[in-house]
N, C-alpha and C. Protein backbone atom coordinates (compact mmCIF):
# COMPACT_ATOMS: atom_id res chain seq x y z
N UNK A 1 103.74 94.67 82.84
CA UNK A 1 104.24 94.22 81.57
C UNK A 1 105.24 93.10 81.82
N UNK A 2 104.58 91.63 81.12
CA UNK A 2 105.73 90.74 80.85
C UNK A 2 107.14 91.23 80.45
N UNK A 3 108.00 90.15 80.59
CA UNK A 3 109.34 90.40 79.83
C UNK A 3 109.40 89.63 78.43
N UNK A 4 108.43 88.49 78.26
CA UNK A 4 108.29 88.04 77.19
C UNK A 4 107.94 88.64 76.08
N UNK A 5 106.40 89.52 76.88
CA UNK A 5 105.90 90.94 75.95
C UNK A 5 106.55 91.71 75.21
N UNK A 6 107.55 91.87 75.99
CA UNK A 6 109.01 92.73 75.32
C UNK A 6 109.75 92.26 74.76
N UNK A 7 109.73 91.05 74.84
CA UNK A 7 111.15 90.48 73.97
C UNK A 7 110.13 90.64 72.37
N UNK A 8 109.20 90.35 72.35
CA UNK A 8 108.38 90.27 71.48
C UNK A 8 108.30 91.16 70.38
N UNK A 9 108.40 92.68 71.05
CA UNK A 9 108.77 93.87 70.24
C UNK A 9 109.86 94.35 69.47
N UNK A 10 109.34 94.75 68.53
CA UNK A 10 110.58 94.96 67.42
C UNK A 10 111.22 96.55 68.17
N UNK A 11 112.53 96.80 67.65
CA UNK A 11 113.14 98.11 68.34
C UNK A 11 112.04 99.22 67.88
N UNK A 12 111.68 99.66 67.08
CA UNK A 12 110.97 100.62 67.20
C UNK A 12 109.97 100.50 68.13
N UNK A 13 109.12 99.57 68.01
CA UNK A 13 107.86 99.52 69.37
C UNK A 13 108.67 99.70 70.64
N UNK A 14 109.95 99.15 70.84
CA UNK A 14 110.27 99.38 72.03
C UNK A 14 110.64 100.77 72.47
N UNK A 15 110.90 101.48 71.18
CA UNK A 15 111.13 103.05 71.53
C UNK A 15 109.80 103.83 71.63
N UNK A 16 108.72 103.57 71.12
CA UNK A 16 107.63 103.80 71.37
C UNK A 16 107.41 103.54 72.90
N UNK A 17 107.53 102.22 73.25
CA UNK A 17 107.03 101.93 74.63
C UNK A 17 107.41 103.07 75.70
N UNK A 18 108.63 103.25 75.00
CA UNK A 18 109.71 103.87 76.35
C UNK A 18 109.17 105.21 76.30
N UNK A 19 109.10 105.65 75.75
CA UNK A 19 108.10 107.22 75.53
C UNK A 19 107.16 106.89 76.42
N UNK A 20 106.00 106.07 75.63
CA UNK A 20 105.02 106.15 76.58
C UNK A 20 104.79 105.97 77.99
N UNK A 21 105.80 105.04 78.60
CA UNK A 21 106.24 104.65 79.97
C UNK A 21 107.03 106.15 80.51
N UNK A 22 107.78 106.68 80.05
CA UNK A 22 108.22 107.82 80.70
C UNK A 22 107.14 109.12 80.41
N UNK A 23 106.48 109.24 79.63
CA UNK A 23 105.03 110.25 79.77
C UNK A 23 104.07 110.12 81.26
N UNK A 24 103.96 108.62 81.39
CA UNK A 24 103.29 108.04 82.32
C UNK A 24 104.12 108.19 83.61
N UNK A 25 105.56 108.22 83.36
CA UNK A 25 106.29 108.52 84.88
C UNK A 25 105.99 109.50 85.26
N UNK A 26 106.29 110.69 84.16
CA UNK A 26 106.14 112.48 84.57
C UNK A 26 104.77 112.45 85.34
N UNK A 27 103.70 111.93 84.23
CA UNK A 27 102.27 112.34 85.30
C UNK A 27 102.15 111.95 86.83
N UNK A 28 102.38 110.60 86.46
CA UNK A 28 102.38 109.33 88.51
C UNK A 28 103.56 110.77 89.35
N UNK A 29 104.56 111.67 89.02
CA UNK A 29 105.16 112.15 89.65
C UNK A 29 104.58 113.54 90.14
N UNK A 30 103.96 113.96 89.01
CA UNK A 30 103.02 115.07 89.17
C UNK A 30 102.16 114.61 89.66
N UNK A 31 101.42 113.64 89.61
CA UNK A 31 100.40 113.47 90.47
C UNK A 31 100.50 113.24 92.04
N UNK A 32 101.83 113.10 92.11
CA UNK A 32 102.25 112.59 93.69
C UNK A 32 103.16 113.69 94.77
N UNK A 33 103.04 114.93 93.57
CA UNK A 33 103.80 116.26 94.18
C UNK A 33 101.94 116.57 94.65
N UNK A 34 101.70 116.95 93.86
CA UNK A 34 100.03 117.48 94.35
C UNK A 34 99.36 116.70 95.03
N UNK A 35 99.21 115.74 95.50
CA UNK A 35 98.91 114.71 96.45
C UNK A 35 97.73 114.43 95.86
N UNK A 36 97.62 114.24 94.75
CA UNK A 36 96.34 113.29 93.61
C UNK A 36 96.82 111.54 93.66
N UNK A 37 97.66 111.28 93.65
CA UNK A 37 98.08 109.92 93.59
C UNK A 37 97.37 108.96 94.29
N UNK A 38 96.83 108.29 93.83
CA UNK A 38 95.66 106.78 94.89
C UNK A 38 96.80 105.73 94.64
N UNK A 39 97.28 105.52 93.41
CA UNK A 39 98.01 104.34 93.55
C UNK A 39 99.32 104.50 93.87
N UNK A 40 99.85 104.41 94.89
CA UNK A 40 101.32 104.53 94.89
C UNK A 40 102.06 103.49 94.10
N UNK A 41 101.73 102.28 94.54
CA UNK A 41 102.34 101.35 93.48
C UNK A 41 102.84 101.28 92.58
N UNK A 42 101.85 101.95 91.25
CA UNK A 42 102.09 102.68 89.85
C UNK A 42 103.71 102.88 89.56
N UNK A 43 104.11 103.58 90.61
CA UNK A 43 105.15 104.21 90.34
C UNK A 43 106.27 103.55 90.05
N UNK A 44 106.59 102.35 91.33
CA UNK A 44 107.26 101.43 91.27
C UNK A 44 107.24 100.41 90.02
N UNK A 45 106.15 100.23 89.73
CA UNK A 45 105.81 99.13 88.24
C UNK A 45 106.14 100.14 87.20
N UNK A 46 106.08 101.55 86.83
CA UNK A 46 106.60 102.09 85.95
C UNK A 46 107.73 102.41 85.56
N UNK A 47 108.56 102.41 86.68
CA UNK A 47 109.79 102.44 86.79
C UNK A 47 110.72 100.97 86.55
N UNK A 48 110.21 100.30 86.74
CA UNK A 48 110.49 98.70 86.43
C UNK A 48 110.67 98.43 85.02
N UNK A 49 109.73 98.62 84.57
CA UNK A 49 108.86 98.62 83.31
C UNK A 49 110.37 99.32 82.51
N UNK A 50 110.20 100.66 83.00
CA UNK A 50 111.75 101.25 81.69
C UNK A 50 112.61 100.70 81.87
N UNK A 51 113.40 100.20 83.13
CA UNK A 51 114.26 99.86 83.29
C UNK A 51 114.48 98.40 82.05
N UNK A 52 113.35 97.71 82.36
CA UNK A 52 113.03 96.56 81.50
C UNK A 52 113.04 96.57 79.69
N UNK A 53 112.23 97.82 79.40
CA UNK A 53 112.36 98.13 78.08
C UNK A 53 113.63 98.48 77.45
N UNK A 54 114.33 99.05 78.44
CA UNK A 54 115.81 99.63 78.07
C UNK A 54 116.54 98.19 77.73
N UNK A 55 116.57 97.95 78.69
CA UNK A 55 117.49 96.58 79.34
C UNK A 55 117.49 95.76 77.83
N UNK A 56 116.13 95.43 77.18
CA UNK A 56 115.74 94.36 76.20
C UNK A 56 116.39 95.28 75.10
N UNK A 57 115.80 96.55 74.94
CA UNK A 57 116.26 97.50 74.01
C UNK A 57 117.64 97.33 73.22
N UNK A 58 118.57 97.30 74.67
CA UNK A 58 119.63 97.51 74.56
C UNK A 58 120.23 95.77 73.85
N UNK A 59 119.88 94.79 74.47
CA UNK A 59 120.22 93.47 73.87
C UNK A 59 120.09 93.22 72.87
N UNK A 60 118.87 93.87 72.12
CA UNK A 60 118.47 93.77 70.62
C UNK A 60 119.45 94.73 69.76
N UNK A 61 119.60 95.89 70.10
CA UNK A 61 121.13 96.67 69.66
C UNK A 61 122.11 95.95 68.83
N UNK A 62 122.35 95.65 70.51
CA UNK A 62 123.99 94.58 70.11
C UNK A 62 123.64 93.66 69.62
N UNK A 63 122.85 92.78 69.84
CA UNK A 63 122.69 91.54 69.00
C UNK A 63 122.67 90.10 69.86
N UNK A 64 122.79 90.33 71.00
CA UNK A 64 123.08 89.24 71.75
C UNK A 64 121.92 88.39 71.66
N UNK A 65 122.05 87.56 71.67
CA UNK A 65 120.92 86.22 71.42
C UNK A 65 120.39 85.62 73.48
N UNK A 66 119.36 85.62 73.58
CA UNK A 66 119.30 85.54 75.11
C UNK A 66 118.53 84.01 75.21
């Protein structure tokens, strides 16, 4: 996921996103306790990803103009 993508989203989609990105963490984690996991990668880009949604989340909050 771009960062442009995100800037793009209104706060609710971005609270949507963030759900769905942390649904998707729990599984990549469950999947990597049981040793199902092929992509390790995943994990790292999902974790990015919230950090990112938050991050924008949070700018749109306050109001800051970027």
């Amino acid at each position: 996921m771009k960062a442009s993508d995100v800037h793009a989203m209104t706060a609710d989609q971005l609270d949507d996103e963030l759900v769905k990105l942390k649904k998707e963490q729990f599984n990549l984690r469950f999947q990597q306790a049981t040793g199902q996991l092929e992509n390790t990668s995943r994990v790292r880009q999902v974790r990015r990803d919230i950090a990112r949604v938050k991050s924008i989340a949070r700018i749109k909050r306050v109001g800051v103009k970027a």
